[in-house]
Protein backbone atom coordinates (compact mmCIF):
# COMPACT_ATOMS: atom_id res chain seq x y z
CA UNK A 1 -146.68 161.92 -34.15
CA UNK A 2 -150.34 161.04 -33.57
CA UNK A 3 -153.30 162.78 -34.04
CA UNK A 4 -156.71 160.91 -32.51
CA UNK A 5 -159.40 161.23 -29.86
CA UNK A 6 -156.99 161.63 -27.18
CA UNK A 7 -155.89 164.62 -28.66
CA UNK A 8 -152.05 165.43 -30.10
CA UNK A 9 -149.01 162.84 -29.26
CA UNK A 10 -145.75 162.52 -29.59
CA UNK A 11 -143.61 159.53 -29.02
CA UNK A 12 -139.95 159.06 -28.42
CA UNK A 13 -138.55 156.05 -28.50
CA UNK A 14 -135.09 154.54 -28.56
CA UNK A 15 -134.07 150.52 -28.48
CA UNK A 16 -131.09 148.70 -27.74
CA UNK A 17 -130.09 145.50 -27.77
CA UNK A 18 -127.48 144.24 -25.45
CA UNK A 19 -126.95 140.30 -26.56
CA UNK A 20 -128.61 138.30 -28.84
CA UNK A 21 -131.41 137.73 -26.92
CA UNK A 22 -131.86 140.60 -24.88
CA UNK A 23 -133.14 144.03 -25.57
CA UNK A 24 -133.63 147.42 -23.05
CA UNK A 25 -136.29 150.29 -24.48
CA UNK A 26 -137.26 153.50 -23.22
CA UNK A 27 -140.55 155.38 -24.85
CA UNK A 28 -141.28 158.75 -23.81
CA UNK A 29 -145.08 160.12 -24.63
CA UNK A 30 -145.72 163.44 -24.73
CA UNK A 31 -149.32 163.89 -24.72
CA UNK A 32 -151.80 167.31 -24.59
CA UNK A 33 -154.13 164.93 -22.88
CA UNK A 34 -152.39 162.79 -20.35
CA UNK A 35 -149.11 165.02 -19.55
CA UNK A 36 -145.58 163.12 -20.38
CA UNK A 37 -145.38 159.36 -19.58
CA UNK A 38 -141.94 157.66 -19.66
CA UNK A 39 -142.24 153.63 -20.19
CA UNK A 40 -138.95 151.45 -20.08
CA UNK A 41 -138.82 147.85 -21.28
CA UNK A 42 -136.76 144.68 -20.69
CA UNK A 43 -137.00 142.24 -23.45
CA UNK A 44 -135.62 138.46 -23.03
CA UNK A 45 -136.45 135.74 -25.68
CA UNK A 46 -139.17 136.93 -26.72
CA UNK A 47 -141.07 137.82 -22.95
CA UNK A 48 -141.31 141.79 -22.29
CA UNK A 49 -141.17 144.03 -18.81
CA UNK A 50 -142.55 147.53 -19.20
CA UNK A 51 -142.70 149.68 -16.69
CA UNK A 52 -144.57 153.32 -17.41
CA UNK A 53 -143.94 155.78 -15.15
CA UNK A 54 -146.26 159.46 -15.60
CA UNK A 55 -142.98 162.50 -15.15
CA UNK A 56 -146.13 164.55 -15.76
CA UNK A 57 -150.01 164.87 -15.49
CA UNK A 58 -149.35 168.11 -17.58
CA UNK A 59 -147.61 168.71 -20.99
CA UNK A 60 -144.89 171.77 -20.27
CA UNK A 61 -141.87 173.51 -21.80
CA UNK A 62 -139.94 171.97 -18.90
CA UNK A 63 -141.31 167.95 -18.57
CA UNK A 64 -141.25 167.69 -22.18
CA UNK A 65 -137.25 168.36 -22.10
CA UNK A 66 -137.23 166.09 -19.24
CA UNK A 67 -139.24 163.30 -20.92
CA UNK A 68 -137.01 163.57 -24.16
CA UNK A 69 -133.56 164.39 -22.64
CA UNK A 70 -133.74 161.57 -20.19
CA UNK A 71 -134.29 157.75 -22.16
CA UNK A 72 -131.39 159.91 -24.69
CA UNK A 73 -129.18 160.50 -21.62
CA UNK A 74 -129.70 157.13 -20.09
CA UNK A 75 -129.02 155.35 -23.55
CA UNK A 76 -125.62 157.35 -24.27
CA UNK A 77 -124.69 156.88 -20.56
CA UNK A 78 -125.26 152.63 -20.57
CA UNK A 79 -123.40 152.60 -23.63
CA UNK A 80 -120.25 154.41 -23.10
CA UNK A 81 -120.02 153.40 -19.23
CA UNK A 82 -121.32 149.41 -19.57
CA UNK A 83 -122.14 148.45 -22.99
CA UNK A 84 -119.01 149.68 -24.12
CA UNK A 85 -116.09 148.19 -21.84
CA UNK A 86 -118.27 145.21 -21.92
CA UNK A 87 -118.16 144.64 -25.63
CA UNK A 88 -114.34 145.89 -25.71
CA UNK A 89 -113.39 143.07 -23.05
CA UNK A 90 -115.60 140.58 -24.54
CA UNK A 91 -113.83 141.46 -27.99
CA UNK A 92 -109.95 141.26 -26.27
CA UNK A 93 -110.91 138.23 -24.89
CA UNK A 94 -111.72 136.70 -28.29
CA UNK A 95 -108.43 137.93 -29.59
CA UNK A 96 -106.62 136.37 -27.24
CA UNK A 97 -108.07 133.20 -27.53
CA UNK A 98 -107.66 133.56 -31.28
CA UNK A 99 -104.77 134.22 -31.22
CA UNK A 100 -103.52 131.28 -28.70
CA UNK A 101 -105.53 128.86 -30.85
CA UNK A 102 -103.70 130.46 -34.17
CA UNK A 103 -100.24 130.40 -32.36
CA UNK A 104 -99.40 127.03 -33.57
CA UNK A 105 -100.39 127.03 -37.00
CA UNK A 106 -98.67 130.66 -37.19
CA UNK A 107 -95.35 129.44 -35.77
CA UNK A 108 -95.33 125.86 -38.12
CA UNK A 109 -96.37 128.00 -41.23
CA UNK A 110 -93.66 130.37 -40.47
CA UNK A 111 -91.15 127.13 -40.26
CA UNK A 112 -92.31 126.27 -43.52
CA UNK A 113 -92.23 129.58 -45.07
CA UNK A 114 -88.38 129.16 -43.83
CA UNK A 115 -87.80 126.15 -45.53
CA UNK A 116 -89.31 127.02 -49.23
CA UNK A 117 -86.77 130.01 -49.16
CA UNK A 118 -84.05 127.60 -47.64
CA UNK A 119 -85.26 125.07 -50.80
CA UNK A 120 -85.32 127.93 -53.32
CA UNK A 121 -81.95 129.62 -52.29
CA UNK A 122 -79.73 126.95 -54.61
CA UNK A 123 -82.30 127.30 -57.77
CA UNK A 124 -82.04 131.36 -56.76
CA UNK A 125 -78.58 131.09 -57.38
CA UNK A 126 -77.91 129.04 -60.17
CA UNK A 127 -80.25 131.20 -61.64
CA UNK A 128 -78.20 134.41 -61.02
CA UNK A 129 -75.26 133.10 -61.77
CA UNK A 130 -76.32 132.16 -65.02
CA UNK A 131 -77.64 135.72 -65.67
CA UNK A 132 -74.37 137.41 -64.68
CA UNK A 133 -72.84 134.79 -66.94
CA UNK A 134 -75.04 136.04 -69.88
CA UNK A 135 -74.73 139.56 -68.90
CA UNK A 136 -78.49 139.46 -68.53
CA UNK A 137 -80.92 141.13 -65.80
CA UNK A 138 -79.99 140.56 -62.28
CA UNK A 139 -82.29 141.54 -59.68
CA UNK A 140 -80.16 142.44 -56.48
CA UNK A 141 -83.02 143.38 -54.11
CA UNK A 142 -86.85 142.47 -54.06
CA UNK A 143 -89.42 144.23 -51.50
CA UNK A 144 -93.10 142.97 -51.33
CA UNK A 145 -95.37 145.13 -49.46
């Protein structure tokens, strides 16, 4: 909210970023002055498009709920019906490559998860038995979770 020579104005504004190195902006101006003015903006490393477009030489009830309906409209609309899938196949994609990468490593740590327990079983038992022998504590079932 600004208050100057050209009178009382109000600015909407709303960024969003859509990779690392490029953004999309709309700014709606509502002005006494000089009506309701709509700008949108492309930003890529660092160079900026705007484009300003006047809705309205004339501030009223009506182009003012245009002015700040629309850049909130087109945002929620771009993200739920491009930004959105976009970053969800992106992010599947990752996973699968993740976990193809990861599949080896999973499957020979798994082997040699296998073959501790395999190792441990006769030092397990000797153990029990020994226990059972004493009349001593013997665990007969252990969950981890």
């Amino acid at each position: 909210l600004n208050i100057g020579a050209g009178g009382l104005l109000l600015d909407l504004s709303s960024r969003r970023r859509i990779s690392d190195n490029s953004a999309v902006a709309m700014q709606c101006a509502l002005s006494v002055v000089k009506g309701v003015t709509l700008k949108l903006s492309i930003g890529r490393m660092g160079q900026d498009l705007s484009i300003p477009m006047l809705l309205s030489p004339r501030l009223t009830l009506k182009s003012a709920a245009y002015g700040a309906l629309l850049p909130a409209l087109t945002q929620i609309l771009l993200k739920v019906l491009w930004i959105g899938p976009r970053a969800r196949r992106r992010n599947a994609r990752k996973l699968t490559q993740l976990r193809e990468d990861n599949y080896e490593t999973t499957l020979r740590a798994r082997k040699e998860a296998a073959a501790d327990v395999d190792l441990m079983k006769f030092a397990v038992d000797r153990k029990r038995r020994q226990e059972e022998d004493r009349r001593g504590l013997v665990i007969l079932k252990s969950e981890f979770s």
